[in-house]
C-alpha atoms as a PDB file:
ATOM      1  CA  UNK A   1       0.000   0.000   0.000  1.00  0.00           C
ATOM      2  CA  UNK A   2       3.179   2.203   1.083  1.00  0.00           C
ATOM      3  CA  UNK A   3       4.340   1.387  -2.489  1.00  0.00           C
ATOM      4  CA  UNK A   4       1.031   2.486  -4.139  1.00  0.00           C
ATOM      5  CA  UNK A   5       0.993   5.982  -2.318  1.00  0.00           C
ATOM      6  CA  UNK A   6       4.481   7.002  -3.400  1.00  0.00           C
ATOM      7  CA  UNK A   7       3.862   6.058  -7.102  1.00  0.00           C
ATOM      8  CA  UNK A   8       0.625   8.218  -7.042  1.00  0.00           C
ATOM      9  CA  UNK A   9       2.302  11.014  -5.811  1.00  0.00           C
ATOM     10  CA  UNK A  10       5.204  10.633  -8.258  1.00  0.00           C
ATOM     11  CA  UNK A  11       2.588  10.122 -10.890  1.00  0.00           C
ATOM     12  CA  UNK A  12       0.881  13.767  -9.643  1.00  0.00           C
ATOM     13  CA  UNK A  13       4.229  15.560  -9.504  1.00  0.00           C
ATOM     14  CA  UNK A  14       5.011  15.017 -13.498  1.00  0.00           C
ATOM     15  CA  UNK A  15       1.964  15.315 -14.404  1.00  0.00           C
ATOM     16  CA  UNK A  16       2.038  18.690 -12.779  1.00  0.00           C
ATOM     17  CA  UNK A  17       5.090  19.276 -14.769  1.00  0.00           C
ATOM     18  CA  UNK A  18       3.514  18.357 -17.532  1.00  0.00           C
ATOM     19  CA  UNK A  19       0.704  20.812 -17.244  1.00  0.00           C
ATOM     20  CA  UNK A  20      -0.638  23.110 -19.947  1.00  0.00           C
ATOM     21  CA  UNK A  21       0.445  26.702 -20.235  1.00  0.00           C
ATOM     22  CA  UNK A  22      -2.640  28.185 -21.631  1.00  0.00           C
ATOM     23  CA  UNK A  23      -1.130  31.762 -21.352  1.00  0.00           C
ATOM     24  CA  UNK A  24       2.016  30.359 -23.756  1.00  0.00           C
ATOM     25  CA  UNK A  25      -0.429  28.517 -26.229  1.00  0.00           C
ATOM     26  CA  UNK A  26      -1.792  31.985 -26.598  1.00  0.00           C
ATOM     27  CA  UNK A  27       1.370  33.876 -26.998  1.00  0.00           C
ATOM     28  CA  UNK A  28       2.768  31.039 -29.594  1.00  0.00           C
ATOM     29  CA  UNK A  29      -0.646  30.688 -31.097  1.00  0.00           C
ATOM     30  CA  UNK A  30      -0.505  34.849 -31.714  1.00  0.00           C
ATOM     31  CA  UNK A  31       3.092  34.566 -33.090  1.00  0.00           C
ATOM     32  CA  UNK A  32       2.512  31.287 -35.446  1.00  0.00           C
ATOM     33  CA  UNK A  33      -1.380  30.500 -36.010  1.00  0.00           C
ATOM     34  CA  UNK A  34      -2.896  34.299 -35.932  1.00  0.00           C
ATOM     35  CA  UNK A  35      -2.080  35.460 -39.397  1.00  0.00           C
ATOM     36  CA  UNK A  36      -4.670  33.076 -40.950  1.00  0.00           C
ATOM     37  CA  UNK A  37      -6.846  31.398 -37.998  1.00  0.00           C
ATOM     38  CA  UNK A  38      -9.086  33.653 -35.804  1.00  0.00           C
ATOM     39  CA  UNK A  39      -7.917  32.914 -32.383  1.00  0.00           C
ATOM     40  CA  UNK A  40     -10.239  34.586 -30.352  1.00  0.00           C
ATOM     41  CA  UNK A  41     -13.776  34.085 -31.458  1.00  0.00           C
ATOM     42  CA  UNK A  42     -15.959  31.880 -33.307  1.00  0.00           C
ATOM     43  CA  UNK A  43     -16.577  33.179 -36.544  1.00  0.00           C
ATOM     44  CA  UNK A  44     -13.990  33.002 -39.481  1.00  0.00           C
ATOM     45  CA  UNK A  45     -12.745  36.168 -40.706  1.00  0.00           C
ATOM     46  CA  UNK A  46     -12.959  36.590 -44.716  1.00  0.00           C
ATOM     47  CA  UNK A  47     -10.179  35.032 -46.354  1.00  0.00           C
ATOM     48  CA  UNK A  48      -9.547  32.695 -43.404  1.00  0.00           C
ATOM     49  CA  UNK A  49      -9.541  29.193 -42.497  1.00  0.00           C
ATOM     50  CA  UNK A  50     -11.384  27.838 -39.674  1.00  0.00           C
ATOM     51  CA  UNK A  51     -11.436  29.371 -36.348  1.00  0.00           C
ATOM     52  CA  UNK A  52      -9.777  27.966 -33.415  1.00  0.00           C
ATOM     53  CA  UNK A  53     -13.154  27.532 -31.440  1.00  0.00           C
ATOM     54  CA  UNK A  54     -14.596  26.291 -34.366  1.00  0.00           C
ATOM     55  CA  UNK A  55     -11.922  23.429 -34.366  1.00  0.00           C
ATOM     56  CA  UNK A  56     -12.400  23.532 -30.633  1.00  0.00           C
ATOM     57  CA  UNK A  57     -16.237  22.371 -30.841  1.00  0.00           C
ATOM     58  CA  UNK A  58     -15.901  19.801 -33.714  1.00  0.00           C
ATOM     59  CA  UNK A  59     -17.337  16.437 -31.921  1.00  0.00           C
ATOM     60  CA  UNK A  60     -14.409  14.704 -33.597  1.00  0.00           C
ATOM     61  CA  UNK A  61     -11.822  16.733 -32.445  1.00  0.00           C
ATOM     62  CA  UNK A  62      -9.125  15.722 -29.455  1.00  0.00           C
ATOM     63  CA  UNK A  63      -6.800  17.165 -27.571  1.00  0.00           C
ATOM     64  CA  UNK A  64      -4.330  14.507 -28.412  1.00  0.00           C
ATOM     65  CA  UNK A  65      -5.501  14.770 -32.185  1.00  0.00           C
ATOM     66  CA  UNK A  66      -4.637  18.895 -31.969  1.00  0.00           C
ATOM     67  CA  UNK A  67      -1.059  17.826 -30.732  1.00  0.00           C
ATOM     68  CA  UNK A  68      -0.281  15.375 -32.700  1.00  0.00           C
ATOM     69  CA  UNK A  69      -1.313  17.099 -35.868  1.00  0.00           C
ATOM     70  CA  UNK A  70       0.669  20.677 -34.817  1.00  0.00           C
ATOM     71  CA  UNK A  71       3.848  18.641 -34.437  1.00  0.00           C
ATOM     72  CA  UNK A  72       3.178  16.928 -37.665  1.00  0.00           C
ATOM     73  CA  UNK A  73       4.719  18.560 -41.239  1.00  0.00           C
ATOM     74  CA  UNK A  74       1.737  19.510 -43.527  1.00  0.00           C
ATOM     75  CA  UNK A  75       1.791  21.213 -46.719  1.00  0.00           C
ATOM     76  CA  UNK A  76      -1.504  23.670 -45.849  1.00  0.00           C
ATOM     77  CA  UNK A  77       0.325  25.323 -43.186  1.00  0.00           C
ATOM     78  CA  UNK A  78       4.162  26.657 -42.065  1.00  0.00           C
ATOM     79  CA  UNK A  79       5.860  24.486 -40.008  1.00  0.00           C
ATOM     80  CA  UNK A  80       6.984  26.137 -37.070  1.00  0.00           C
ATOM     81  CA  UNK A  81       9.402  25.022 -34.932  1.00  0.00           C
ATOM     82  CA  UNK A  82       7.134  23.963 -32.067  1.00  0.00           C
ATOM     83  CA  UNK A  83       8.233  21.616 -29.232  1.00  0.00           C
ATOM     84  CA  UNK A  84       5.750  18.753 -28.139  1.00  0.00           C
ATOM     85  CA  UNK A  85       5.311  21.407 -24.784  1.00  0.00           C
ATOM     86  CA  UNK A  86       4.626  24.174 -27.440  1.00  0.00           C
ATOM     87  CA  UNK A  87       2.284  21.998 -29.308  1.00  0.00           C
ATOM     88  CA  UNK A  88       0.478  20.866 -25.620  1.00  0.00           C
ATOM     89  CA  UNK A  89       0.165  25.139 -24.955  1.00  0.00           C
ATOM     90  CA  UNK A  90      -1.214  25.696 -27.837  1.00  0.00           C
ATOM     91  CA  UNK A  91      -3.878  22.970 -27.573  1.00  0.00           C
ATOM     92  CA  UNK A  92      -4.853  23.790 -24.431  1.00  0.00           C
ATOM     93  CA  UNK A  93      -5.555  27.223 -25.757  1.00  0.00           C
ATOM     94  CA  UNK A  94      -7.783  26.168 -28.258  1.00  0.00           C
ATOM     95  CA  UNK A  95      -8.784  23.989 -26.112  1.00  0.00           C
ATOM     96  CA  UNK A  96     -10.060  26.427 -23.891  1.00  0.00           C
ATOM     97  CA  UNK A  97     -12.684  27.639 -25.984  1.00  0.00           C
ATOM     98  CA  UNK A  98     -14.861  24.072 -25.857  1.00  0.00           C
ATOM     99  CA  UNK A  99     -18.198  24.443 -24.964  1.00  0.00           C
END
């Protein structure tokens, strides 16, 4: 049981490591995604692709999937040099805006 309790709280301190920055996913999203994706509200502006609330409140939409495809390379968008941390920020940004 002894065992158990330390290897929970190990398991709570790095995933508190781990934790989102939402304040960074903002500031990276602002420096990287803001040029063509609205960041801040729902609707898309003219000339630009889907908002990040909008990809926020699609029902098949992750977190993991929003990771996973920001670290990816992919021809419809810059690559940016984005960490898997980075990548994590900025999902929990977007993430943020889930209704």
């Amino acid at each position: 049981m002894r065992a158990l309790s330390v290897t929970l709280a190990l398991l709570g301190a790095s995933t508190a490591a781990l934790a989102q920055d939402i304040e960074n996913g903002r500031r990276l999203s602002e420096r990287w995604c803001v040029e063509c994706h609205n960041i801040e509200t729902a609707s898309a502006k003219p000339g630009r692709v889907i908002s990040f609330a909008s990809i926020a409140n699609r029902p098949d939409v992750s977190p993991d999937m929003i990771a996973a495809f920001l670290l990816l390379p992919h021809a419809a968008m810059p690559n940016p040099p984005l960490s898997r941390k980075d990548a994590q920020d900025i999902t929990a940004f977007i993430m943020k805006m889930k209704k």
